[in-house]
Structure formats: C-alpha cells, structure tokens
PDB file of N, CA and C in Angstrom:
ATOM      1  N   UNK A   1     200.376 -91.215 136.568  1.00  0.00           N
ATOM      2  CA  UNK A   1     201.541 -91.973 136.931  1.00  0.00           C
ATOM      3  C   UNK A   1     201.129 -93.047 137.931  1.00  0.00           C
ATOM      4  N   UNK A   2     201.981 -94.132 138.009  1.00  0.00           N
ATOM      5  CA  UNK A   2     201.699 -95.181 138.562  1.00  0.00           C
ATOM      6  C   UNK A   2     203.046 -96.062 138.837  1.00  0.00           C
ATOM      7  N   UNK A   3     202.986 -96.521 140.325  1.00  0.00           N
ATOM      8  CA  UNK A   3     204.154 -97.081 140.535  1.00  0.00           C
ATOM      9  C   UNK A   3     203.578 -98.560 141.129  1.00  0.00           C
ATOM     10  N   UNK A   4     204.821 -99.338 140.650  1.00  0.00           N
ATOM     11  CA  UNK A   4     204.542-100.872 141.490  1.00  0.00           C
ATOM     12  C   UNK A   4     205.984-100.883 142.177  1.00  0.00           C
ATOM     13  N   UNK A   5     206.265-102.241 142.990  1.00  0.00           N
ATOM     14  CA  UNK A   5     207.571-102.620 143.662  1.00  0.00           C
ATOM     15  C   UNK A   5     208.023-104.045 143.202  1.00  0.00           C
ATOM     16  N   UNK A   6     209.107-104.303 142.582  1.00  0.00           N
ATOM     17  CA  UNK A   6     209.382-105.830 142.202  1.00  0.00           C
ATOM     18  C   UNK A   6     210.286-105.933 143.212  1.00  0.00           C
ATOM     19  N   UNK A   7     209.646-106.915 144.195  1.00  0.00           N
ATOM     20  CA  UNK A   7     210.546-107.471 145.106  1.00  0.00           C
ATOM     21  C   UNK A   7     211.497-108.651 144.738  1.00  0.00           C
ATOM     22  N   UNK A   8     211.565-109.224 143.598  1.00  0.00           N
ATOM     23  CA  UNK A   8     212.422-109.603 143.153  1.00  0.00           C
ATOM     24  C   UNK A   8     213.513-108.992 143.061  1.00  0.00           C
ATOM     25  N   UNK A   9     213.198-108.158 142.198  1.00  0.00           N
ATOM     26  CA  UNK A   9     215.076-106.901 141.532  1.00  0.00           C
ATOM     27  C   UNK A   9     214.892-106.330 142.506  1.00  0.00           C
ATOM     28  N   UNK A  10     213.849-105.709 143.578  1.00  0.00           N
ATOM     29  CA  UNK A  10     214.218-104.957 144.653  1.00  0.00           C
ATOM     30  C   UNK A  10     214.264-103.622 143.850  1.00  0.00           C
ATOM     31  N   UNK A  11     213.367-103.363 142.654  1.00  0.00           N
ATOM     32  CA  UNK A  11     213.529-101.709 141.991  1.00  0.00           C
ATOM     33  C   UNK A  11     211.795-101.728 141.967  1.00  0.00           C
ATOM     34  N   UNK A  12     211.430-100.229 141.829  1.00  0.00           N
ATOM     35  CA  UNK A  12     210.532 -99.548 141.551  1.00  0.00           C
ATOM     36  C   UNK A  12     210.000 -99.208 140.193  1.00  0.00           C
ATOM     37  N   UNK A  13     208.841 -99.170 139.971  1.00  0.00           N
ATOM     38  CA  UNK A  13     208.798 -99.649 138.592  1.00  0.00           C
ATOM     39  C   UNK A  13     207.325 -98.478 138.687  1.00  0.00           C
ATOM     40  N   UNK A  14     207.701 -97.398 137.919  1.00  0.00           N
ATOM     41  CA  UNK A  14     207.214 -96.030 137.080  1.00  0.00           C
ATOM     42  C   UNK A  14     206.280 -96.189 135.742  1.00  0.00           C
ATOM     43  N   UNK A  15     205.417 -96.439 135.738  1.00  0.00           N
ATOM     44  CA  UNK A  15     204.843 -95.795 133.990  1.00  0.00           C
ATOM     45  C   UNK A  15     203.849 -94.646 134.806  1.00  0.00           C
ATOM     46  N   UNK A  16     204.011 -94.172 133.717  1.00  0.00           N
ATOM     47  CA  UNK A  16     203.799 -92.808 132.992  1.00  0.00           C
ATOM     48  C   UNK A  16     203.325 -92.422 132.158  1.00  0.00           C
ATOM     49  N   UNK A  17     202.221 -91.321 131.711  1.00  0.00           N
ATOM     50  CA  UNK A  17     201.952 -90.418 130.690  1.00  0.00           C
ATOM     51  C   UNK A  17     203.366 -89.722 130.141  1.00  0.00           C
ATOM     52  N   UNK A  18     203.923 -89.303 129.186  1.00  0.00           N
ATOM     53  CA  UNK A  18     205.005 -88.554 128.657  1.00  0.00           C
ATOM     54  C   UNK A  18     204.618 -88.178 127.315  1.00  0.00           C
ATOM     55  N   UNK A  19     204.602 -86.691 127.437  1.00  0.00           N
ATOM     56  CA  UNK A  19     203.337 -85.877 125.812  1.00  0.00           C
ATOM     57  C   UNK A  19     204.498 -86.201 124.957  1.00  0.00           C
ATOM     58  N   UNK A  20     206.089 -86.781 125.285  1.00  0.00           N
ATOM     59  CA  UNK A  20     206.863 -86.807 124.058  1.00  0.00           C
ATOM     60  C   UNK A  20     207.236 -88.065 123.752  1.00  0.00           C
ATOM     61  N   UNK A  21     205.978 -88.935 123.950  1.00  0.00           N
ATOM     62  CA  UNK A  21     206.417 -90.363 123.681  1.00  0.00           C
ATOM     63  C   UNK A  21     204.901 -91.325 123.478  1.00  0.00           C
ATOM     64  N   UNK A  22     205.085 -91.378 122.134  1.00  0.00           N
ATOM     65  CA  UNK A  22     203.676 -92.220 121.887  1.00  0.00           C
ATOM     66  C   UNK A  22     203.298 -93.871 122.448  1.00  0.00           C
ATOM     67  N   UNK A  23     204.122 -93.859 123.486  1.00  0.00           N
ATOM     68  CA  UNK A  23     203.824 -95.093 124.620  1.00  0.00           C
ATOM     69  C   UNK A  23     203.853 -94.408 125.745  1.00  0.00           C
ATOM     70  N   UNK A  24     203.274 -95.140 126.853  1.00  0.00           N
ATOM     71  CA  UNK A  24     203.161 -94.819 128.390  1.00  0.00           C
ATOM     72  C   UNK A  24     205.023 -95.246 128.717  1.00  0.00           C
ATOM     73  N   UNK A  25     205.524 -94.325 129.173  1.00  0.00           N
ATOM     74  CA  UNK A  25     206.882 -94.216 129.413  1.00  0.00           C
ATOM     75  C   UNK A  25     207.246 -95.117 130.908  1.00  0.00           C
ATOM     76  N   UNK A  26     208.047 -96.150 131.088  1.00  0.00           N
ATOM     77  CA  UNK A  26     208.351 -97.085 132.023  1.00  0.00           C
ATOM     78  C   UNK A  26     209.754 -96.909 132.390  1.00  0.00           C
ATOM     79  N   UNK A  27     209.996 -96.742 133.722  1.00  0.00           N
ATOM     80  CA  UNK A  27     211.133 -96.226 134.511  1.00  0.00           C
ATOM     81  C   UNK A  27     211.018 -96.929 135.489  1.00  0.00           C
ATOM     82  N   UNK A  28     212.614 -97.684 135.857  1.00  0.00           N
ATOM     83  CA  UNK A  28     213.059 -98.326 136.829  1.00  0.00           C
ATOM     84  C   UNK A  28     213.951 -97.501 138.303  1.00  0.00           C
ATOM     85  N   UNK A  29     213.426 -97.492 139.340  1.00  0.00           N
ATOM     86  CA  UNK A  29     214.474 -96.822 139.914  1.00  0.00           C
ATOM     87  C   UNK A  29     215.120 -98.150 141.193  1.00  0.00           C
ATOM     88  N   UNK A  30     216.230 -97.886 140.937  1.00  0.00           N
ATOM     89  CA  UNK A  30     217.040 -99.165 141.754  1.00  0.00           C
ATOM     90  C   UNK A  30     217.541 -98.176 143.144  1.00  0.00           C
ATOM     91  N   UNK A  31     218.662 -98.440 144.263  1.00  0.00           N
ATOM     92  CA  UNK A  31     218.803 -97.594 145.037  1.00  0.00           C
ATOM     93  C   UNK A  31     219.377 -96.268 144.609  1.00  0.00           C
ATOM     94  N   UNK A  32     219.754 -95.864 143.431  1.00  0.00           N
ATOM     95  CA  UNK A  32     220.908 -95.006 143.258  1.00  0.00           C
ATOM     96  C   UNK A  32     220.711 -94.479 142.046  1.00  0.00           C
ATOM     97  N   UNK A  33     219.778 -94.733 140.959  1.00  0.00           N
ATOM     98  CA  UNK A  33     219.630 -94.250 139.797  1.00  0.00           C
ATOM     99  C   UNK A  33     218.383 -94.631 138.867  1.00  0.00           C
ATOM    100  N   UNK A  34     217.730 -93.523 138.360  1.00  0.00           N
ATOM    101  CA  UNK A  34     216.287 -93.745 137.758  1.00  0.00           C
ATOM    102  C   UNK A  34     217.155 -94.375 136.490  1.00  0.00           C
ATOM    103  N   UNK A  35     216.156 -95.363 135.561  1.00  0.00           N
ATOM    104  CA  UNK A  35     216.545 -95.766 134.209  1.00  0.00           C
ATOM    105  C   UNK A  35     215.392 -96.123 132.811  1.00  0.00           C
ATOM    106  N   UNK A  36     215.599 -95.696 132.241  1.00  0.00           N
ATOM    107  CA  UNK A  36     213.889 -95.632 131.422  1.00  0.00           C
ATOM    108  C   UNK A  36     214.313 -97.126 130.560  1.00  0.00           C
ATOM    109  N   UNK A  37     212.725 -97.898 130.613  1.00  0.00           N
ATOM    110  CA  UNK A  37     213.081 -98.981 130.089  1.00  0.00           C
ATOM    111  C   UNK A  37     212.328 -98.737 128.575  1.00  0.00           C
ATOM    112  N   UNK A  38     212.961 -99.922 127.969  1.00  0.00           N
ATOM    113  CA  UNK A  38     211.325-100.117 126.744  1.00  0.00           C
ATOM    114  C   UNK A  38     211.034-101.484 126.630  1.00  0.00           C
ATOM    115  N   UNK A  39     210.149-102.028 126.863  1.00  0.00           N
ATOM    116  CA  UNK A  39     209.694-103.033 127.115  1.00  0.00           C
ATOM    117  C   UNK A  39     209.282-103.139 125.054  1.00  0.00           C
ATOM    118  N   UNK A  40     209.394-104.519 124.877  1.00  0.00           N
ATOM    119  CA  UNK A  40     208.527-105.144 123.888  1.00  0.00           C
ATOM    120  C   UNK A  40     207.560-104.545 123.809  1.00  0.00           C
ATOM    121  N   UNK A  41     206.741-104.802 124.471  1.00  0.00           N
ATOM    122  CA  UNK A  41     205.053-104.625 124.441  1.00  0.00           C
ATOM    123  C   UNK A  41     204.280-103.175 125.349  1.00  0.00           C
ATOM    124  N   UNK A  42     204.177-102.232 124.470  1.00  0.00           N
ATOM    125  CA  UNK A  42     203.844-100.902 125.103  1.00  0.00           C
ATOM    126  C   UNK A  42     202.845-100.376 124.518  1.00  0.00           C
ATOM    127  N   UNK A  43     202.177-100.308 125.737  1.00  0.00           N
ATOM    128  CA  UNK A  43     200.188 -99.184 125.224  1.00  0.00           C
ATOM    129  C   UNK A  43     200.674 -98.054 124.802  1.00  0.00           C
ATOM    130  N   UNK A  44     199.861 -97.710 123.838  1.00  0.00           N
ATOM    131  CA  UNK A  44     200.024 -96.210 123.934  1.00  0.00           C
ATOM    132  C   UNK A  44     199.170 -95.581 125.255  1.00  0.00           C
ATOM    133  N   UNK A  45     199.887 -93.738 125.348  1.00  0.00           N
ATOM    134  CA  UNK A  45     199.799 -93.144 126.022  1.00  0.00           C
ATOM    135  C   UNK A  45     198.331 -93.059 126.731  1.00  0.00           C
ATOM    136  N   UNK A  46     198.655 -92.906 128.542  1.00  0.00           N
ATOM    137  CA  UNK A  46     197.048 -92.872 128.808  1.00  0.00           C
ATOM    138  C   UNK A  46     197.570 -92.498 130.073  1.00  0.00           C
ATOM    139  N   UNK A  47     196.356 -91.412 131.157  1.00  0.00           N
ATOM    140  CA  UNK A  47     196.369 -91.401 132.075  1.00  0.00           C
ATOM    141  C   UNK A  47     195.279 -92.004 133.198  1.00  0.00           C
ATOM    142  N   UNK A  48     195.704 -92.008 134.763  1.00  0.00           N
ATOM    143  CA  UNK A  48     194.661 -93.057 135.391  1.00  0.00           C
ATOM    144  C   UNK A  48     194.595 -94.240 134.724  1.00  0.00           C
ATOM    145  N   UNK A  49     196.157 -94.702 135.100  1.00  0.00           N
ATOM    146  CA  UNK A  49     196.279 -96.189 135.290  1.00  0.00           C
ATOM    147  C   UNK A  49     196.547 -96.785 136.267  1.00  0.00           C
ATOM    148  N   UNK A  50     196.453 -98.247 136.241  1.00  0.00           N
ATOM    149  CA  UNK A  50     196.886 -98.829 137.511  1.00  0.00           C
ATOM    150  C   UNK A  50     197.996 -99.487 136.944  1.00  0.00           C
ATOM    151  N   UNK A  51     198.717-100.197 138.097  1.00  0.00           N
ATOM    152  CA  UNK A  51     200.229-101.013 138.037  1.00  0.00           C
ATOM    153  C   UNK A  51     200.249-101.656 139.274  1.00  0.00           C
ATOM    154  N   UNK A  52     200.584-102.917 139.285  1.00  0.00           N
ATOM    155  CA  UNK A  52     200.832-103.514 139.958  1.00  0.00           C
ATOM    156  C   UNK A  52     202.500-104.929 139.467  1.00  0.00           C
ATOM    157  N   UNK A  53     202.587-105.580 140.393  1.00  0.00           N
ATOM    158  CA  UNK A  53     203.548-106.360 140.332  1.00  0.00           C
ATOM    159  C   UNK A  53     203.221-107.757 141.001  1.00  0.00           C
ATOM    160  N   UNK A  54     202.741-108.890 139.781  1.00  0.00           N
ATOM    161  CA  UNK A  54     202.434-110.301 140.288  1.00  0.00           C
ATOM    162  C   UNK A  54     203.742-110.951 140.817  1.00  0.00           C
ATOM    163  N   UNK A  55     203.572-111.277 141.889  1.00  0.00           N
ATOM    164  CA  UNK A  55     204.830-111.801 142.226  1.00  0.00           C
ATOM    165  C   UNK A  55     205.319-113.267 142.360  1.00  0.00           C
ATOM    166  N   UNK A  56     203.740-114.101 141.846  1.00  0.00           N
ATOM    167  CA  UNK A  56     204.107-115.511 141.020  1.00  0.00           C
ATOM    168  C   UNK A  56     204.281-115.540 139.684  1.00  0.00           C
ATOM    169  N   UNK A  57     203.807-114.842 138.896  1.00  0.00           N
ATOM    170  CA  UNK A  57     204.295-114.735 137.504  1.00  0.00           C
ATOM    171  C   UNK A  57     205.520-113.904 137.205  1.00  0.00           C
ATOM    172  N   UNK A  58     206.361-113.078 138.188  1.00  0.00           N
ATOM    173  CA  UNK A  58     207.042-112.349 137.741  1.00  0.00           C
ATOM    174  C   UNK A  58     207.132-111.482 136.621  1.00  0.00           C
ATOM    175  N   UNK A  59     205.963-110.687 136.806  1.00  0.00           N
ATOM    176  CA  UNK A  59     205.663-109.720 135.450  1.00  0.00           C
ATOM    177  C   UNK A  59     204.869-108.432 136.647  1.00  0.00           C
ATOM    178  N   UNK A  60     205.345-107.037 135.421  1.00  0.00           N
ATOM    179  CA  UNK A  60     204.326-106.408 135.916  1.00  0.00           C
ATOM    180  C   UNK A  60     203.224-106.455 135.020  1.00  0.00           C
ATOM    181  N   UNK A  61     201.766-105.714 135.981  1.00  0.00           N
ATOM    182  CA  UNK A  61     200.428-105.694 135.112  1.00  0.00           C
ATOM    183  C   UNK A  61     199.964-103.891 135.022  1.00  0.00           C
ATOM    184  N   UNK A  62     199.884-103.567 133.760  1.00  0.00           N
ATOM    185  CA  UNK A  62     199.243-102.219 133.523  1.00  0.00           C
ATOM    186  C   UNK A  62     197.837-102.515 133.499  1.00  0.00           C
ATOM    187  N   UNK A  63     197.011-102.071 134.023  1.00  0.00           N
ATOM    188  CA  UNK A  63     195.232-101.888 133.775  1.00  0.00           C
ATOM    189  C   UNK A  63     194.545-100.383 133.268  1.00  0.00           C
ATOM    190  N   UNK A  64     194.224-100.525 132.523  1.00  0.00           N
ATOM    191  CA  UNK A  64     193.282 -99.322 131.955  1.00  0.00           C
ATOM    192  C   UNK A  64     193.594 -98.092 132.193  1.00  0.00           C
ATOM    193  N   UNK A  65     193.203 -97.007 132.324  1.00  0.00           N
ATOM    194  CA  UNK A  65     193.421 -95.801 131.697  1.00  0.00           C
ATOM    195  C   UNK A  65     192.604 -95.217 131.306  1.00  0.00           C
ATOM    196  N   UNK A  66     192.436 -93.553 130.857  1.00  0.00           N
ATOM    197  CA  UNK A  66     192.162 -93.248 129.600  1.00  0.00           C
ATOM    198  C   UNK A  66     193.084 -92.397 128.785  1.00  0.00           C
ATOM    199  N   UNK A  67     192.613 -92.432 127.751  1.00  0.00           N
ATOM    200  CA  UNK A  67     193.284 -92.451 126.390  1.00  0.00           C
ATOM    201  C   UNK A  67     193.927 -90.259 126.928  1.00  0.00           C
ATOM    202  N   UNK A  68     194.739 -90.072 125.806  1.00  0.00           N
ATOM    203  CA  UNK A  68     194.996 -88.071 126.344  1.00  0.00           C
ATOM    204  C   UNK A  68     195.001 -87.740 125.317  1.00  0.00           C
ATOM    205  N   UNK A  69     194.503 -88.283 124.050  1.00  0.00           N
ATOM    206  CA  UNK A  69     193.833 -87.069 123.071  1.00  0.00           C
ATOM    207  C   UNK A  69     192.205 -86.870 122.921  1.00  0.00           C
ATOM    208  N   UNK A  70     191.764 -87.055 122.161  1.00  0.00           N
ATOM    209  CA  UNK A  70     190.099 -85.884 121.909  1.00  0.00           C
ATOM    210  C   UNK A  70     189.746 -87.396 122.533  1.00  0.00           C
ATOM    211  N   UNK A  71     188.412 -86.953 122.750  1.00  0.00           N
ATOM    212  CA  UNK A  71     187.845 -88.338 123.033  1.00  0.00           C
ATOM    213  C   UNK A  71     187.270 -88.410 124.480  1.00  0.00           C
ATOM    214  N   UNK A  72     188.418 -88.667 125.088  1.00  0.00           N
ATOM    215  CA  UNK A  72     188.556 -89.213 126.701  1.00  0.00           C
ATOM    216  C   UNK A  72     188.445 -90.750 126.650  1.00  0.00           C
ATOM    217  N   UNK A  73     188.394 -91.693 125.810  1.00  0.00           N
ATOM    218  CA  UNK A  73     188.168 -93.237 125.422  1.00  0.00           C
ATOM    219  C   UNK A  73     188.517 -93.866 127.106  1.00  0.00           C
ATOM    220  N   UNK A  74     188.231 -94.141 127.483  1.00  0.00           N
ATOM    221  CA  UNK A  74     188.565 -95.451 128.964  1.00  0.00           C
ATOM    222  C   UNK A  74     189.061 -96.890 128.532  1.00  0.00           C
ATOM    223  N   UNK A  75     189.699 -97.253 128.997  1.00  0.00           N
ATOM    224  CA  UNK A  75     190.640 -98.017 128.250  1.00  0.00           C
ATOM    225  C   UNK A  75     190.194 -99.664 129.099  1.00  0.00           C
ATOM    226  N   UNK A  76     189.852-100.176 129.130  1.00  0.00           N
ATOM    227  CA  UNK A  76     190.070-101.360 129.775  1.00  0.00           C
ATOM    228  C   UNK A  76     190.396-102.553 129.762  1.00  0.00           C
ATOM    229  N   UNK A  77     192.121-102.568 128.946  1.00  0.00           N
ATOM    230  CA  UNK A  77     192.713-103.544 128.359  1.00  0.00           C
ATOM    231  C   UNK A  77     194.024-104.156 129.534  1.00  0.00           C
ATOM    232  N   UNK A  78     194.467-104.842 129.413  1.00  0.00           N
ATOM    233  CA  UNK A  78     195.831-105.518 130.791  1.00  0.00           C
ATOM    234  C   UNK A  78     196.737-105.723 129.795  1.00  0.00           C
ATOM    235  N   UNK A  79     198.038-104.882 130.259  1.00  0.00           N
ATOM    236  CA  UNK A  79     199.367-104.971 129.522  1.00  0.00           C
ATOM    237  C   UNK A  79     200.202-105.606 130.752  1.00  0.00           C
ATOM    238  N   UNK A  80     200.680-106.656 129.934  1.00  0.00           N
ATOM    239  CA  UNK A  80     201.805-107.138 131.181  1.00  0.00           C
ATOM    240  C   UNK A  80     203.408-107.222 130.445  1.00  0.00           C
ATOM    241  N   UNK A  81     204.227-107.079 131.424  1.00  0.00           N
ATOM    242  CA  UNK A  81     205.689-107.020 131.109  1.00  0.00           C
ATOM    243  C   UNK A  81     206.409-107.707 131.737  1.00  0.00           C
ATOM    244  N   UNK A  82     207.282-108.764 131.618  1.00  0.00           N
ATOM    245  CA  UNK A  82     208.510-108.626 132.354  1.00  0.00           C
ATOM    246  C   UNK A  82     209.872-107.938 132.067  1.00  0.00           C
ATOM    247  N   UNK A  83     210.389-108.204 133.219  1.00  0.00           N
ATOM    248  CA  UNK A  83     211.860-107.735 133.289  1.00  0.00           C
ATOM    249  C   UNK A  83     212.752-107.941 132.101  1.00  0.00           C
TER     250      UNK A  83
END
C-alpha cells in the first residue's frame, strides 16, 4: 500500500494490492469518507509501490512494484492519473 496527498482536492490518495481485483485498487479519502476510484488507466496488481503526487502537473504518479503471482517480476513502469 501506498499513499500520496493532493493538495489540490485536499484528499488522500490510497493504491493498493486487493487479491479481489485484477488492478491495484485506488481510494480517495476526503475529511469524512473513504471512496474507491477507477481511474482510466490501471496496472495490474502489485506490491512495493511507490505514489506520489506532482503538484505542477496535477496528476498522481505510481512507480514500480512487484508483480503477486508466481514469478516475483519487478516492475519498473510509471502509471500516472488524474483526478
């Protein structure tokens, strides 16, 4: 799991491993209520990632991983999202 902060919206921004979802699962929490997003553009599942939040491009950035079936694959691809 991995959290960033968009000081823009002022919410918290969650991805996640989730064994019941063949993407890394992305959750917003604002002051008062968690909310699962789905973005367009979603990696599949991986743990030991990073996240961060560019705050001139207004996007977040996912970095690498590895993969959670056989393997162990290391991932070192950049998924970015916005809002």
């Amino acid at each position: 799991m991995t959290m960033a902060y968009d000081a823009d919206r002022q919410v918290v921004i969650v991805q996640a491993y989730d064994s019941g979802s063949p993407y890394v699962s992305t959750w917003e929490f604002t002051t008062t209520d968690w909310v699962r997003k789905y973005p367009t553009t979603q990696p599949p599942p991986r743990t030991f990632l990073a996240t961060c939040y560019d705050t001139v491009r207004r996007e977040t950035v996912m970095y690498g991983g590895q993969n959670v079936g056989l393997g162990y694959t290391v991932y070192g691809d950049t998924w970015v999202t916005s809002p």
